[in-house]
PDB file of N, CA and C in Angstrom:
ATOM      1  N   UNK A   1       9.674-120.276 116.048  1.00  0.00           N
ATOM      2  CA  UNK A   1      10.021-120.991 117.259  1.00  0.00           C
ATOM      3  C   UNK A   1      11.533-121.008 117.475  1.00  0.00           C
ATOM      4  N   UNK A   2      12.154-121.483 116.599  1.00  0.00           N
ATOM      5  CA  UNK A   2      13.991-121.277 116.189  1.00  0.00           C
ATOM      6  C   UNK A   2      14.155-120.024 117.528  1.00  0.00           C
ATOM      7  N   UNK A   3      13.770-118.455 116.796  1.00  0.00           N
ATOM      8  CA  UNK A   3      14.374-117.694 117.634  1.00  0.00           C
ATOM      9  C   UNK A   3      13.595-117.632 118.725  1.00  0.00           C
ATOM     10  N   UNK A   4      12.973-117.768 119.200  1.00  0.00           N
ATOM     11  CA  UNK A   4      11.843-118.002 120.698  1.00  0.00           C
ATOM     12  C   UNK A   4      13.533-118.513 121.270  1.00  0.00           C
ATOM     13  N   UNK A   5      13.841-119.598 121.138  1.00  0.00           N
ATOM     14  CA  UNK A   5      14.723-120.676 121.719  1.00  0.00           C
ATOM     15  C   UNK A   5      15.989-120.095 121.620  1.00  0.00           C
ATOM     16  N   UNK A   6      16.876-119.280 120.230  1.00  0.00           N
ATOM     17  CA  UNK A   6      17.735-118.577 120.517  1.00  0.00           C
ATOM     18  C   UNK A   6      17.642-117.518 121.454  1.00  0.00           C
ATOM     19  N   UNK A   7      16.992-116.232 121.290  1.00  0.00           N
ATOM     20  CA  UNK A   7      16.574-115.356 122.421  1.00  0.00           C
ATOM     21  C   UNK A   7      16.784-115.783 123.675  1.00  0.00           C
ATOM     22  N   UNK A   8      15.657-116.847 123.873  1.00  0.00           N
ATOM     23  CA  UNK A   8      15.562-117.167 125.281  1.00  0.00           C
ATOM     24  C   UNK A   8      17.419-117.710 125.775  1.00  0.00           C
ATOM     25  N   UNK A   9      18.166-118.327 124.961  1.00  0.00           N
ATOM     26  CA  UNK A   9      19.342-118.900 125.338  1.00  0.00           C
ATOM     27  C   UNK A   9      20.360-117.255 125.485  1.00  0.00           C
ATOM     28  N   UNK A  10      19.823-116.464 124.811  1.00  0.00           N
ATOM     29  CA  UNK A  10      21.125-115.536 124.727  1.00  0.00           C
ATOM     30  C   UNK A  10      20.581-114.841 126.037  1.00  0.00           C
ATOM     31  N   UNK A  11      19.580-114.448 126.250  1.00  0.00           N
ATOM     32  CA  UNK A  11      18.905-113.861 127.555  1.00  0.00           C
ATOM     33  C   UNK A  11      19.436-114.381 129.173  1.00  0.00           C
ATOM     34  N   UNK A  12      19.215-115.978 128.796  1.00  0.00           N
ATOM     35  CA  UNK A  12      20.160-117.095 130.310  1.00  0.00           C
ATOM     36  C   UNK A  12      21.591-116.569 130.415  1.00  0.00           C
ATOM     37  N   UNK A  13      22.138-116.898 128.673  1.00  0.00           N
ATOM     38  CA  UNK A  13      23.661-116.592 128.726  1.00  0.00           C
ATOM     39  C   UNK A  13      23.799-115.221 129.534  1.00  0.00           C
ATOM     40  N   UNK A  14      23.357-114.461 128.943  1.00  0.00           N
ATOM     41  CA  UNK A  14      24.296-112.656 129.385  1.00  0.00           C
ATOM     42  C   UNK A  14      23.628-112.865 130.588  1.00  0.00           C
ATOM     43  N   UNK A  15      22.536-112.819 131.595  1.00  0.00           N
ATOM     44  CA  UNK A  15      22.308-113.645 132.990  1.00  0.00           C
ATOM     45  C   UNK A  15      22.741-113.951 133.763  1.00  0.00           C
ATOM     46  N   UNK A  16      23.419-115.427 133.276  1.00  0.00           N
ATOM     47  CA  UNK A  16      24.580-115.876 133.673  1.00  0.00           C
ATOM     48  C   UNK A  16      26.161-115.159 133.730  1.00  0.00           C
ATOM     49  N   UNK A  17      26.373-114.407 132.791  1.00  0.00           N
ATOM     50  CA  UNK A  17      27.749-113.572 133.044  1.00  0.00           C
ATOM     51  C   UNK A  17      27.506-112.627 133.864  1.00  0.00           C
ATOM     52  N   UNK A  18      26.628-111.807 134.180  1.00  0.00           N
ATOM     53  CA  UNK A  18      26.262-110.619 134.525  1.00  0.00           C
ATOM     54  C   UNK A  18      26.466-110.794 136.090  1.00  0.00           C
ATOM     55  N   UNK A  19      25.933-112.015 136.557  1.00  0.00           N
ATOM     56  CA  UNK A  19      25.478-112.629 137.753  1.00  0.00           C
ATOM     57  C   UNK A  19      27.148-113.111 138.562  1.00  0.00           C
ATOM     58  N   UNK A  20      28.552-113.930 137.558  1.00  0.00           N
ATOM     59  CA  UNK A  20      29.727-113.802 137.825  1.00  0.00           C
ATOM     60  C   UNK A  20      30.345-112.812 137.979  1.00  0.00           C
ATOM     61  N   UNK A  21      30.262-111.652 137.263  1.00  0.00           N
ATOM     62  CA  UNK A  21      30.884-110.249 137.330  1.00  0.00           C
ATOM     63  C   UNK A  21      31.164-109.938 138.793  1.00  0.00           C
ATOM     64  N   UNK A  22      30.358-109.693 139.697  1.00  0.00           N
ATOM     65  CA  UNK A  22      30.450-109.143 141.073  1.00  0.00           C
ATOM     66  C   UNK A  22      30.080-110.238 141.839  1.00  0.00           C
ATOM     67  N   UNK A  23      31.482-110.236 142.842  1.00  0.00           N
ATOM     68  CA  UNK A  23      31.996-110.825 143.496  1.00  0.00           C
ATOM     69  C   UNK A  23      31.304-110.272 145.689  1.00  0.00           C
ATOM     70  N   UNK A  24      31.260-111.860 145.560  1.00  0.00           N
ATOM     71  CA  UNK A  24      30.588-111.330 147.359  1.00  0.00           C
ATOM     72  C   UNK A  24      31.672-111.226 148.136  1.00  0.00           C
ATOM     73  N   UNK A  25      31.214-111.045 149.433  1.00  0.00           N
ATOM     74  CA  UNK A  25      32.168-110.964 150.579  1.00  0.00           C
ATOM     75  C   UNK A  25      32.998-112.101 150.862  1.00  0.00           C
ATOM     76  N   UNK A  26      32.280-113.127 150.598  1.00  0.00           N
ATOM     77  CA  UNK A  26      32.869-114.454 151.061  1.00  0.00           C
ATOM     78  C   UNK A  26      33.859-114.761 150.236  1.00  0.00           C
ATOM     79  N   UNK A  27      33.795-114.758 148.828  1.00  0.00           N
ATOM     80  CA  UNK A  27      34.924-114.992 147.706  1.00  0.00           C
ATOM     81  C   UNK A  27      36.217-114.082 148.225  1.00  0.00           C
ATOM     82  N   UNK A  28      35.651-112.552 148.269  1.00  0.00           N
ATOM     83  CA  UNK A  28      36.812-111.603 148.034  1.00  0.00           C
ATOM     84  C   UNK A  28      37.784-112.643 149.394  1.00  0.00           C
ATOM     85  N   UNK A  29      37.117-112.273 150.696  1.00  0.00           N
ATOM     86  CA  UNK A  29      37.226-113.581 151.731  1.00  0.00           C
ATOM     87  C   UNK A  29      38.355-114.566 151.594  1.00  0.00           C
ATOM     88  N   UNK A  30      37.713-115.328 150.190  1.00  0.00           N
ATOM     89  CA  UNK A  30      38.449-116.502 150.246  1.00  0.00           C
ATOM     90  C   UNK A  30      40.067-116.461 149.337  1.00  0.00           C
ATOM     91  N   UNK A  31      39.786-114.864 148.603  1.00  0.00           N
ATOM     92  CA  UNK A  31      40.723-114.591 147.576  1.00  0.00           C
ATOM     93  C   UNK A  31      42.141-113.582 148.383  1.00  0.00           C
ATOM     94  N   UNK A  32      41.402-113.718 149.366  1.00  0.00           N
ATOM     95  CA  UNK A  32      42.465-112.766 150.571  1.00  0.00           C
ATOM     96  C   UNK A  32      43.015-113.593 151.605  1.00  0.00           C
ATOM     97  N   UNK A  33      42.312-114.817 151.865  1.00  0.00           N
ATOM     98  CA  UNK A  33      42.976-115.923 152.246  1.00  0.00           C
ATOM     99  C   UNK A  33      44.188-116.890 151.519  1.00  0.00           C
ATOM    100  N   UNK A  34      43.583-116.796 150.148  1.00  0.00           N
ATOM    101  CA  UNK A  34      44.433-117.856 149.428  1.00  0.00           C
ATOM    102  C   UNK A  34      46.132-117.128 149.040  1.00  0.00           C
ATOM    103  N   UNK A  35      45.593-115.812 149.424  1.00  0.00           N
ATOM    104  CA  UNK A  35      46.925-114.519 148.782  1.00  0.00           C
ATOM    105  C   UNK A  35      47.887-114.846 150.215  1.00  0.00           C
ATOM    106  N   UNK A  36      46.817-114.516 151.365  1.00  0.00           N
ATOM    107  CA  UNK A  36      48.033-114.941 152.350  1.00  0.00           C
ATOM    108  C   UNK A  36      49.068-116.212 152.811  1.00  0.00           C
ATOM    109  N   UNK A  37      48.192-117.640 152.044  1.00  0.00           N
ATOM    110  CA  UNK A  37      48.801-118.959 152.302  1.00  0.00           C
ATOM    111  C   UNK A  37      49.675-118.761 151.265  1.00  0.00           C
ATOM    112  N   UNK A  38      49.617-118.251 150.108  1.00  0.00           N
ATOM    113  CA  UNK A  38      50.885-118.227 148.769  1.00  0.00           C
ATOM    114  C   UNK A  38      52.101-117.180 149.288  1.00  0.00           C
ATOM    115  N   UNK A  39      51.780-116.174 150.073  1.00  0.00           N
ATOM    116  CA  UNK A  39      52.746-115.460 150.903  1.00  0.00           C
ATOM    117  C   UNK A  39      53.243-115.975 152.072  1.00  0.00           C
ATOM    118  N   UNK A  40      52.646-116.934 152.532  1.00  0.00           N
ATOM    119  CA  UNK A  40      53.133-117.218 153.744  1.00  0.00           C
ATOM    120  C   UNK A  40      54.363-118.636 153.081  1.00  0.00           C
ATOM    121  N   UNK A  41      53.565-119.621 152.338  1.00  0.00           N
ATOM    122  CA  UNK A  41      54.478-120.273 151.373  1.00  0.00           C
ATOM    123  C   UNK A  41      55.942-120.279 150.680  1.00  0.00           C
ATOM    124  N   UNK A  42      55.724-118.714 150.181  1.00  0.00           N
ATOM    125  CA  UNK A  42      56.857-117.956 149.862  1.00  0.00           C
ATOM    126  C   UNK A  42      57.935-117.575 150.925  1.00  0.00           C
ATOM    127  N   UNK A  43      57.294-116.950 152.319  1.00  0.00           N
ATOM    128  CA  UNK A  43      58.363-116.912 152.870  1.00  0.00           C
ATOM    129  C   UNK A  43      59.270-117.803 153.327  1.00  0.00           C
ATOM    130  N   UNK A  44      57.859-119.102 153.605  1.00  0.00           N
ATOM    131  CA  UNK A  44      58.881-120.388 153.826  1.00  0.00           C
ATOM    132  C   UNK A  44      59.860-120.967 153.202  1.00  0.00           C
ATOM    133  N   UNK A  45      59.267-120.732 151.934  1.00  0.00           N
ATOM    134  CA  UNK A  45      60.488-120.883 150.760  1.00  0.00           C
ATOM    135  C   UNK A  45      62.208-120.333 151.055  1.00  0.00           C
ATOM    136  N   UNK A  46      61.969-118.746 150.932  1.00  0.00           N
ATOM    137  CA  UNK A  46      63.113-117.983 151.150  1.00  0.00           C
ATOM    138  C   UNK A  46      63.746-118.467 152.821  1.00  0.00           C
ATOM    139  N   UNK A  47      63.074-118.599 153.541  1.00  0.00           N
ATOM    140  CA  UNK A  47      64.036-119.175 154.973  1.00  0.00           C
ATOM    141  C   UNK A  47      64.419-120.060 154.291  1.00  0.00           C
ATOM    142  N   UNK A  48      64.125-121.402 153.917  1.00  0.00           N
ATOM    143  CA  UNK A  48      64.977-122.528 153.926  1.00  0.00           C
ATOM    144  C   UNK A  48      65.627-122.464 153.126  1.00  0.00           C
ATOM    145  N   UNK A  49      65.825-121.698 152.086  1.00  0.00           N
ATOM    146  CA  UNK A  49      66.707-121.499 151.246  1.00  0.00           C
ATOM    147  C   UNK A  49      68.318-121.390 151.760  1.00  0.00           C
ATOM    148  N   UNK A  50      68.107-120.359 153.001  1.00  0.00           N
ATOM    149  CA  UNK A  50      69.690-119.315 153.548  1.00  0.00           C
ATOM    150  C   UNK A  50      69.829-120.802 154.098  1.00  0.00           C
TER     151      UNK A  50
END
């Protein structure tokens, strides 16, 4: 029974990673949004600087 219950946990685990690996539209989305507010941030930075 022991390994019934390990198995079954290592089976969910790699599952579960396999399932994070690839990324949808909406993330990439949100990861191309967050790139432009940290660039847009930045430039604000450098104006108020001069």
């Amino acid at each position: 029974m022991h390994r019934f219950v390990m198995a079954l946990l290592f089976g969910v685990s790699i599952s579960m990673l396999a399932g994070c690996e690839q990324e949808g539209p909406m993330e990439q989305a949100g990861e191309e949004v967050d790139e432009a507010v940290d660039e847009a941030g930045d430039r604000v930075d450098d104006a108020t600087e001069r």
